[in-house]
PDB file of N, CA and C in Angstrom:
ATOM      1  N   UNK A   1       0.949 -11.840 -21.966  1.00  0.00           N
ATOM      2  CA  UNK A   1       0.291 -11.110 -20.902  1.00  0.00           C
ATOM      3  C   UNK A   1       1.277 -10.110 -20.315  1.00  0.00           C
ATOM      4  N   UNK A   2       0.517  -8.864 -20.390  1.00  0.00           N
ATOM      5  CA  UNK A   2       2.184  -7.615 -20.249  1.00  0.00           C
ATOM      6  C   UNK A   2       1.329  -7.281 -18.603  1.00  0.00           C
ATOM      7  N   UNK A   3       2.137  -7.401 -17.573  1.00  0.00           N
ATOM      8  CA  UNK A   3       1.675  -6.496 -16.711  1.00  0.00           C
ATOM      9  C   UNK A   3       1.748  -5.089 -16.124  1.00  0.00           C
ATOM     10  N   UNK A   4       1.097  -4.180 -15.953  1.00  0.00           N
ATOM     11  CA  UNK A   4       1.203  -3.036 -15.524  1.00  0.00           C
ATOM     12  C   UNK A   4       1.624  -2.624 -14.100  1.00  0.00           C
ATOM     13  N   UNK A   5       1.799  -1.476 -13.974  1.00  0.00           N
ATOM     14  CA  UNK A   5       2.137  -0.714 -12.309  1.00  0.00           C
ATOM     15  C   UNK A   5       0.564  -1.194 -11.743  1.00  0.00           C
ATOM     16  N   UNK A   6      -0.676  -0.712 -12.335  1.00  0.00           N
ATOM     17  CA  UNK A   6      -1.769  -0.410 -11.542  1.00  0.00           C
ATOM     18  C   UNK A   6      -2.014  -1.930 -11.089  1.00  0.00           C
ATOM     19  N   UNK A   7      -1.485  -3.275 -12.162  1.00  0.00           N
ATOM     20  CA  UNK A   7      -1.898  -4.720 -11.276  1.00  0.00           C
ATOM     21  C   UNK A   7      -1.289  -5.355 -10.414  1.00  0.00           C
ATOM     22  N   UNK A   8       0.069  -4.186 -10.144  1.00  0.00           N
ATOM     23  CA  UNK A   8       0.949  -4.797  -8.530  1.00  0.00           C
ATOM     24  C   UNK A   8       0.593  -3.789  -7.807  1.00  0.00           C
ATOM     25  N   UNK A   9      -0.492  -2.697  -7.497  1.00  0.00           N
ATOM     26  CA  UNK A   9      -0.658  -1.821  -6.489  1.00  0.00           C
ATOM     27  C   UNK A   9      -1.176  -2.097  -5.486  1.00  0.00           C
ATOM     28  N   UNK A  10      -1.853  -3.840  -5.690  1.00  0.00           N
ATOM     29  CA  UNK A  10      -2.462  -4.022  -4.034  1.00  0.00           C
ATOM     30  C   UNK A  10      -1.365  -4.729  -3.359  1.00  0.00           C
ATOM     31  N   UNK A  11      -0.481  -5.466  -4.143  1.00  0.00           N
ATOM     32  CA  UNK A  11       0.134  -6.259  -3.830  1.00  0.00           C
ATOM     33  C   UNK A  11       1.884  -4.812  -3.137  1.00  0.00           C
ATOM     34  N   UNK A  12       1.968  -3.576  -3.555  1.00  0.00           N
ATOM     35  CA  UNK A  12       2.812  -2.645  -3.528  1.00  0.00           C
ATOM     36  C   UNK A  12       2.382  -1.873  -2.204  1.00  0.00           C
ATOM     37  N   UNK A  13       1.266  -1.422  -2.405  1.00  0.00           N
ATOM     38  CA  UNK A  13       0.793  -0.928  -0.894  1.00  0.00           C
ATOM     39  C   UNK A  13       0.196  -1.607   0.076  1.00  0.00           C
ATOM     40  N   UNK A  14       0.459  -2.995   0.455  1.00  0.00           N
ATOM     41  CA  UNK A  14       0.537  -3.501   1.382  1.00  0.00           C
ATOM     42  C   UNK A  14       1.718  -3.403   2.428  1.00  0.00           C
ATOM     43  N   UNK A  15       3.315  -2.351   1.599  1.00  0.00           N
ATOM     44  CA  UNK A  15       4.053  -2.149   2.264  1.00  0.00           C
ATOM     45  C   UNK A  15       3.473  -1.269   3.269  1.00  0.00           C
ATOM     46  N   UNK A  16       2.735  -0.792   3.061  1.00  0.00           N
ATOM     47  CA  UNK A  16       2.137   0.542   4.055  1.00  0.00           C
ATOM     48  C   UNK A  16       1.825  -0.171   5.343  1.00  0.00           C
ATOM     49  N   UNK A  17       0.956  -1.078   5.747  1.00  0.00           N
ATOM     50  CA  UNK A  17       0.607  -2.081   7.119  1.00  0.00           C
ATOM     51  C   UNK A  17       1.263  -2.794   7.514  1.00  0.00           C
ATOM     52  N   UNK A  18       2.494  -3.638   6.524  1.00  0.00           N
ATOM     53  CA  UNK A  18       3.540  -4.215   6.613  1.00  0.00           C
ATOM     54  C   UNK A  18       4.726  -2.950   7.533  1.00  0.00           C
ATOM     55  N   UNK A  19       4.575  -2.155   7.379  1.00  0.00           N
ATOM     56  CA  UNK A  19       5.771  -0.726   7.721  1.00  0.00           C
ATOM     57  C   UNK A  19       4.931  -0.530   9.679  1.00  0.00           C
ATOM     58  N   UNK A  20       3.636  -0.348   9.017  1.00  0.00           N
ATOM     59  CA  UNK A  20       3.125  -0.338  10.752  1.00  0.00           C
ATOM     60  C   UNK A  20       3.482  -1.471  11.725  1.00  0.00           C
ATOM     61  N   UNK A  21       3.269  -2.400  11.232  1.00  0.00           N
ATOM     62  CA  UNK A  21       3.316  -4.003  11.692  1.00  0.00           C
ATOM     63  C   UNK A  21       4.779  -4.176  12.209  1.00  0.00           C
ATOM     64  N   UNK A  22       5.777  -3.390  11.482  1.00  0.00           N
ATOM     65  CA  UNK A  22       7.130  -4.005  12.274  1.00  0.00           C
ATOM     66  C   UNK A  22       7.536  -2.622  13.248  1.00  0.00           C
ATOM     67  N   UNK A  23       6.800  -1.425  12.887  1.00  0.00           N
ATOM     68  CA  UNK A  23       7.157  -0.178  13.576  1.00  0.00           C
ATOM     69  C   UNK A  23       6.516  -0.665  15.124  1.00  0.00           C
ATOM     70  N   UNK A  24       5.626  -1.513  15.338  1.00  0.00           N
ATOM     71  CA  UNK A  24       4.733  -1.371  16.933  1.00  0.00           C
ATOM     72  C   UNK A  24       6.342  -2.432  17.220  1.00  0.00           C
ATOM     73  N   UNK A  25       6.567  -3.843  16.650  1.00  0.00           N
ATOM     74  CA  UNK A  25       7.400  -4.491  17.005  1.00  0.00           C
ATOM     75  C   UNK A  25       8.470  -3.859  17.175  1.00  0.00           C
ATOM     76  N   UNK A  26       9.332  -2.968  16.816  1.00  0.00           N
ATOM     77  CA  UNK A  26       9.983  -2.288  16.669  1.00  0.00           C
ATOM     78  C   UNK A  26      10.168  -1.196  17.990  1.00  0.00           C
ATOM     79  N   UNK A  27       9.169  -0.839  18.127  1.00  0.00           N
ATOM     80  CA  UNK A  27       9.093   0.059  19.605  1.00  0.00           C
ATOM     81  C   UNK A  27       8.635  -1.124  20.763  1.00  0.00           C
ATOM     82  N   UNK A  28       8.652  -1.711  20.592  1.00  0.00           N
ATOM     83  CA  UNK A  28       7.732  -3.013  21.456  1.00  0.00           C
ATOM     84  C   UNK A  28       9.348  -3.683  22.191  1.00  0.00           C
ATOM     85  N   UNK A  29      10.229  -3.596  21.441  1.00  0.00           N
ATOM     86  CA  UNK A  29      11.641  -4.756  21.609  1.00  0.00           C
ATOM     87  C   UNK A  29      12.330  -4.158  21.624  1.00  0.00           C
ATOM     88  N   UNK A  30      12.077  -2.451  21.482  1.00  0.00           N
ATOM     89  CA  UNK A  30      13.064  -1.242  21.284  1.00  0.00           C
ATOM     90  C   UNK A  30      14.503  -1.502  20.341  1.00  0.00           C
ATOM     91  N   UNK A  31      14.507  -1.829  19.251  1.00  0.00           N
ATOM     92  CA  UNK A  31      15.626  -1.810  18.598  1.00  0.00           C
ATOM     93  C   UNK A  31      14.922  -0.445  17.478  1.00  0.00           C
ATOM     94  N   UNK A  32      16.011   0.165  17.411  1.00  0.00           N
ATOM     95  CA  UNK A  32      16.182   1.568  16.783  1.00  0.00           C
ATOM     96  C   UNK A  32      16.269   1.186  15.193  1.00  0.00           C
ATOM     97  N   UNK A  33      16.970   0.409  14.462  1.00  0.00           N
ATOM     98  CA  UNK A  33      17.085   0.506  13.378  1.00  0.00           C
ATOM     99  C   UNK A  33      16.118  -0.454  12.706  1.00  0.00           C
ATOM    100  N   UNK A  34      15.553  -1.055  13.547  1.00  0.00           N
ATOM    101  CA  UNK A  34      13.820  -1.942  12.770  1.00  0.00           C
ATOM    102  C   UNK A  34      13.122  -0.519  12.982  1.00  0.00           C
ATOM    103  N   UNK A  35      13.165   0.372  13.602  1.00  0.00           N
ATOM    104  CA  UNK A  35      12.141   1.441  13.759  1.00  0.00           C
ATOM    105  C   UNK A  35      11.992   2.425  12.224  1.00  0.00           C
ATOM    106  N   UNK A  36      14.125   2.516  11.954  1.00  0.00           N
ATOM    107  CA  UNK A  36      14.151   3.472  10.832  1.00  0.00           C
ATOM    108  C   UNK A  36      14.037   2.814   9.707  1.00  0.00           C
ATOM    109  N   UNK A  37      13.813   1.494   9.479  1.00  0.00           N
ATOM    110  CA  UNK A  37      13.491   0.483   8.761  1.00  0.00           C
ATOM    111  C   UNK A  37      11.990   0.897   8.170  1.00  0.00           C
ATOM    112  N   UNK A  38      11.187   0.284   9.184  1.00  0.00           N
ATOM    113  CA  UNK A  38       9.615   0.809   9.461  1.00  0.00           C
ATOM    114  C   UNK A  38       9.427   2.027   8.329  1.00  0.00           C
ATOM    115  N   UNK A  39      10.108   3.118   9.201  1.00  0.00           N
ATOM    116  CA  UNK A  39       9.649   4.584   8.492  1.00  0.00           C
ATOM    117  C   UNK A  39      10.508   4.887   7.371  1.00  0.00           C
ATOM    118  N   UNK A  40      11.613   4.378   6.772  1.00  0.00           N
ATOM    119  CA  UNK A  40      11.757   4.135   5.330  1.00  0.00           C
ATOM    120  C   UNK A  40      10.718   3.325   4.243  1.00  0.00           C
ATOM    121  N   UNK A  41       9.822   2.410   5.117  1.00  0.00           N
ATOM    122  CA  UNK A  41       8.704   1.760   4.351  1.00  0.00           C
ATOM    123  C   UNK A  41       7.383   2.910   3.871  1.00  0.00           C
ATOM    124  N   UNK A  42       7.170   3.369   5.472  1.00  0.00           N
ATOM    125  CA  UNK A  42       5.861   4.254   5.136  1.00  0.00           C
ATOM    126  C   UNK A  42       6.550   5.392   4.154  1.00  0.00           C
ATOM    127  N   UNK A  43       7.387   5.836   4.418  1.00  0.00           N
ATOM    128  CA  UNK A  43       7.762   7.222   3.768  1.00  0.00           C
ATOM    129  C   UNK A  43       7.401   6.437   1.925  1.00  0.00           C
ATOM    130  N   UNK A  44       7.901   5.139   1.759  1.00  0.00           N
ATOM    131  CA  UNK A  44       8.229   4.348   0.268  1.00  0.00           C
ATOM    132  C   UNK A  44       6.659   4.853   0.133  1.00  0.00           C
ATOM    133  N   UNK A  45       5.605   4.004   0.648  1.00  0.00           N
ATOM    134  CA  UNK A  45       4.054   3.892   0.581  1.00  0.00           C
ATOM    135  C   UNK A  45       3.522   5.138   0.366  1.00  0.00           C
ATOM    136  N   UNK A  46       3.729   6.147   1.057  1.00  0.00           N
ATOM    137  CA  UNK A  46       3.432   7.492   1.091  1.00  0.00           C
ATOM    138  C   UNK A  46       3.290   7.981  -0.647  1.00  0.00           C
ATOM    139  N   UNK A  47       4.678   7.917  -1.059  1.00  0.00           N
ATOM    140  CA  UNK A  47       5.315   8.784  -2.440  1.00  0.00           C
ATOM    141  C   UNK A  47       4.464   6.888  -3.474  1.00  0.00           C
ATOM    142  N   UNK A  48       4.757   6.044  -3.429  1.00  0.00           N
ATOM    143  CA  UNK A  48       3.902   5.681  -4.197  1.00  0.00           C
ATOM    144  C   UNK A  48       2.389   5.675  -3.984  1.00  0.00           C
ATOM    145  N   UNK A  49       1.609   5.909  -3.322  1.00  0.00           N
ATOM    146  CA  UNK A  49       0.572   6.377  -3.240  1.00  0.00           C
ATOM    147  C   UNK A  49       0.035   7.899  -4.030  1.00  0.00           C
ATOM    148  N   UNK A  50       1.444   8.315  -3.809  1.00  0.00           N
ATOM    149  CA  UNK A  50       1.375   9.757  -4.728  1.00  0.00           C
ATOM    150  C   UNK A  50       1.389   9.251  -6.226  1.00  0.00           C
ATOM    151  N   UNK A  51       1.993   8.412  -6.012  1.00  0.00           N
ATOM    152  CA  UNK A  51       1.778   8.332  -7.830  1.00  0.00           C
ATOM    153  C   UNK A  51       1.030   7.388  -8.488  1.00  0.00           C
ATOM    154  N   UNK A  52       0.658   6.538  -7.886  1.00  0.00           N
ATOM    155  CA  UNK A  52      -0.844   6.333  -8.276  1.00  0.00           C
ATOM    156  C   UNK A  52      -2.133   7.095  -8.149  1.00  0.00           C
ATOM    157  N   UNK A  53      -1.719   8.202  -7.438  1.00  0.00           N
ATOM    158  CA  UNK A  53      -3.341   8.959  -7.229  1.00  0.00           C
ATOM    159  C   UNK A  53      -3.031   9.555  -8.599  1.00  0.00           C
ATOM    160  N   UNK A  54      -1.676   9.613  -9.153  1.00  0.00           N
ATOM    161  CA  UNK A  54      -1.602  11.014 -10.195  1.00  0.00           C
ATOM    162  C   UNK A  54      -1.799  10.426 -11.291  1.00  0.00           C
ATOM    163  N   UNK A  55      -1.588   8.764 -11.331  1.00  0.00           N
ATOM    164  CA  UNK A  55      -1.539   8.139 -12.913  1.00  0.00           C
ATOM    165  C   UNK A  55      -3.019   7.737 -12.513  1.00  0.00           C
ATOM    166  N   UNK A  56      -3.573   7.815 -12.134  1.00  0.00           N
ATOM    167  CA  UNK A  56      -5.330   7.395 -11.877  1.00  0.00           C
ATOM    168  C   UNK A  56      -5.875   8.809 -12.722  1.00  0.00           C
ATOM    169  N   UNK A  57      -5.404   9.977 -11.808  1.00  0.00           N
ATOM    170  CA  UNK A  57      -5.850  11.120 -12.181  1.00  0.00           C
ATOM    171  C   UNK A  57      -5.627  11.383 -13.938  1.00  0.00           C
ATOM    172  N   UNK A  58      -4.588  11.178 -14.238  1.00  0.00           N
ATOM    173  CA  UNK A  58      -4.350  11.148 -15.591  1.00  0.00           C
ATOM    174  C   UNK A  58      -4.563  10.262 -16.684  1.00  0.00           C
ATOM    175  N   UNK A  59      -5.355   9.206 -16.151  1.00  0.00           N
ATOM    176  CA  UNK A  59      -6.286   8.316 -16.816  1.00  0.00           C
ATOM    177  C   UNK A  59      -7.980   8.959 -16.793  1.00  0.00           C
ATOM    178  N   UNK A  60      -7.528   9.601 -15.808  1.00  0.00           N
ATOM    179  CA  UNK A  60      -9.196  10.362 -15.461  1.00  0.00           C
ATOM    180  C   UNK A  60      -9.627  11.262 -17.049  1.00  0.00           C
ATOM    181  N   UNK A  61      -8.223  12.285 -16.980  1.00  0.00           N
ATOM    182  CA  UNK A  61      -7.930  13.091 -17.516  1.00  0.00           C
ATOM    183  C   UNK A  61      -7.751  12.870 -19.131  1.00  0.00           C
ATOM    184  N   UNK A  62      -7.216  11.733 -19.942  1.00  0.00           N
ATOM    185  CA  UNK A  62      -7.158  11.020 -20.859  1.00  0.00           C
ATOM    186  C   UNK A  62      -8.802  11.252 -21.561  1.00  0.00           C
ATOM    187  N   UNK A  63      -9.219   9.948 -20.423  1.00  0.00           N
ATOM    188  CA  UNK A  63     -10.486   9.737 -20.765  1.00  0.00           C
ATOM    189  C   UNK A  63     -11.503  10.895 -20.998  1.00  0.00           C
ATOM    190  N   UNK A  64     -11.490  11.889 -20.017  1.00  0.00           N
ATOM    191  CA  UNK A  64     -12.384  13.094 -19.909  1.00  0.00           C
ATOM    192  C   UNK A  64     -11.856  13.791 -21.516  1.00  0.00           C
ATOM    193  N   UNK A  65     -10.785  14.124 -22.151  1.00  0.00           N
ATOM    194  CA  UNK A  65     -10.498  14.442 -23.178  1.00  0.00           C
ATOM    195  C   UNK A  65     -11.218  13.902 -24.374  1.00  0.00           C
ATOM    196  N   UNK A  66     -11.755  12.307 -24.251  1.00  0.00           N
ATOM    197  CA  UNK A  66     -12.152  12.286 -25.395  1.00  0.00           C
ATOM    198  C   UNK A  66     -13.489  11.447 -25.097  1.00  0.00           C
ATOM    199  N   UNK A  67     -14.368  12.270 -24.324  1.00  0.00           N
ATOM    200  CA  UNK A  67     -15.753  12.453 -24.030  1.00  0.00           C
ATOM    201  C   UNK A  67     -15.750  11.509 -23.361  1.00  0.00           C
ATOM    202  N   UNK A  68     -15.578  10.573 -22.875  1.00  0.00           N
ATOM    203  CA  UNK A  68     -15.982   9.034 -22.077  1.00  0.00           C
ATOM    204  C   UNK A  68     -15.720   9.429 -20.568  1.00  0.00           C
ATOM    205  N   UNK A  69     -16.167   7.822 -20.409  1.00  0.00           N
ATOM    206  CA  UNK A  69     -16.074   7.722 -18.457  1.00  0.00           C
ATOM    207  C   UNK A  69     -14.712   6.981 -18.389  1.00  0.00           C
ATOM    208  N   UNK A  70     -14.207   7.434 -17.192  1.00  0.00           N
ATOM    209  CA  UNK A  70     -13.373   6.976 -16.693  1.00  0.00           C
ATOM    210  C   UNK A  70     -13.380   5.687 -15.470  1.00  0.00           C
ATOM    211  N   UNK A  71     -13.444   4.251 -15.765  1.00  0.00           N
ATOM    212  CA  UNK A  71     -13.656   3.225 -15.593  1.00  0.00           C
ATOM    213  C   UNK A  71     -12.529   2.764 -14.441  1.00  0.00           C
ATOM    214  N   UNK A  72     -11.968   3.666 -12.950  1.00  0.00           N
ATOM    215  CA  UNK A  72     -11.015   2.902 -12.353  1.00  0.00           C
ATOM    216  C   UNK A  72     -10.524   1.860 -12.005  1.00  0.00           C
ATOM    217  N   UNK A  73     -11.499   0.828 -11.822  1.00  0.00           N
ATOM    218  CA  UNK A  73     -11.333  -0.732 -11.623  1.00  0.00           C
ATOM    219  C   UNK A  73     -11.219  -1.220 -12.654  1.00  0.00           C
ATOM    220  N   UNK A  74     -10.747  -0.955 -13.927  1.00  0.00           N
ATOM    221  CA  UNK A  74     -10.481  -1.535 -15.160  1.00  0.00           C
ATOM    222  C   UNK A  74      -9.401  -0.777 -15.893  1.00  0.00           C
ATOM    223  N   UNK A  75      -9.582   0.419 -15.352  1.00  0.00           N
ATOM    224  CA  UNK A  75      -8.586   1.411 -15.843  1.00  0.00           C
ATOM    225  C   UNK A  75      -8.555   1.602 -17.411  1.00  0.00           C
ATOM    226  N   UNK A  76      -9.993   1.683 -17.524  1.00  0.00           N
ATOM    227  CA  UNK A  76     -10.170   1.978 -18.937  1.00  0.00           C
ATOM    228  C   UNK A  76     -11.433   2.906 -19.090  1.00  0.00           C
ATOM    229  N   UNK A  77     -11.312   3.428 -20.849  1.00  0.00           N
ATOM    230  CA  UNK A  77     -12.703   4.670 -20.634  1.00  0.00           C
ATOM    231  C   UNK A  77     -14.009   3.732 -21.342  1.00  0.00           C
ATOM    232  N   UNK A  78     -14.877   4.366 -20.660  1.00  0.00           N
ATOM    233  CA  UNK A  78     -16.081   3.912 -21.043  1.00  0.00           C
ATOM    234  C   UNK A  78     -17.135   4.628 -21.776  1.00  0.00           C
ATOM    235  N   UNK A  79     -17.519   4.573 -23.074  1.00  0.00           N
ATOM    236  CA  UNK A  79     -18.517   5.425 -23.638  1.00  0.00           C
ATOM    237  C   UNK A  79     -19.653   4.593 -23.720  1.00  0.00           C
ATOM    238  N   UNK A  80     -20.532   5.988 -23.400  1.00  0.00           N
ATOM    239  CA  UNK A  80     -22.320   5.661 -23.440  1.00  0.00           C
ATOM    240  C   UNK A  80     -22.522   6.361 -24.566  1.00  0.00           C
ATOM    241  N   UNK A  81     -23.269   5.371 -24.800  1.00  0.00           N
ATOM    242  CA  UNK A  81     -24.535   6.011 -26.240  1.00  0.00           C
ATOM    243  C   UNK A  81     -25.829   6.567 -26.373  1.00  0.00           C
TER     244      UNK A  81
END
């Protein structure tokens, strides 16, 4: 069983709420470097979010090349007959 990027992405961008979650604590208890902590997370979430929109897109793009649907929740193409 080989795993991919796209089957740790829920488990990867959960850093994103995890980054909010210590940023309120963070301004809440005022320590400065849980804050730049925080926004080293979102900034992480941000740029991988970028690159899953682009390897989605280029699965889009794959698929559209050789006539089929592009199947995101499986991440595979789908042809109709």
């Amino acid at each position: 069983m080989s795993l991919s990027v796209f089957d740790l992405q829920p488990l990867l961008m959960s850093i994103a709420p995890a980054s909010v979650a210590l940023m309120l604590y963070a301004l809440n208890r005022k320590k400065r470097g849980l804050v730049k902590l925080s926004l080293v997370g979102m900034i992480v979430a941000v740029i991988m979010l970028f690159g899953f929109q682009y390897l989605d897109y280029k699965h889009l793009e794959d698929c559209m090349r050789q006539h089929e649907v592009y199947n995101p929740l499986l991440q595979t193409c789908i042809t109709f007959n």
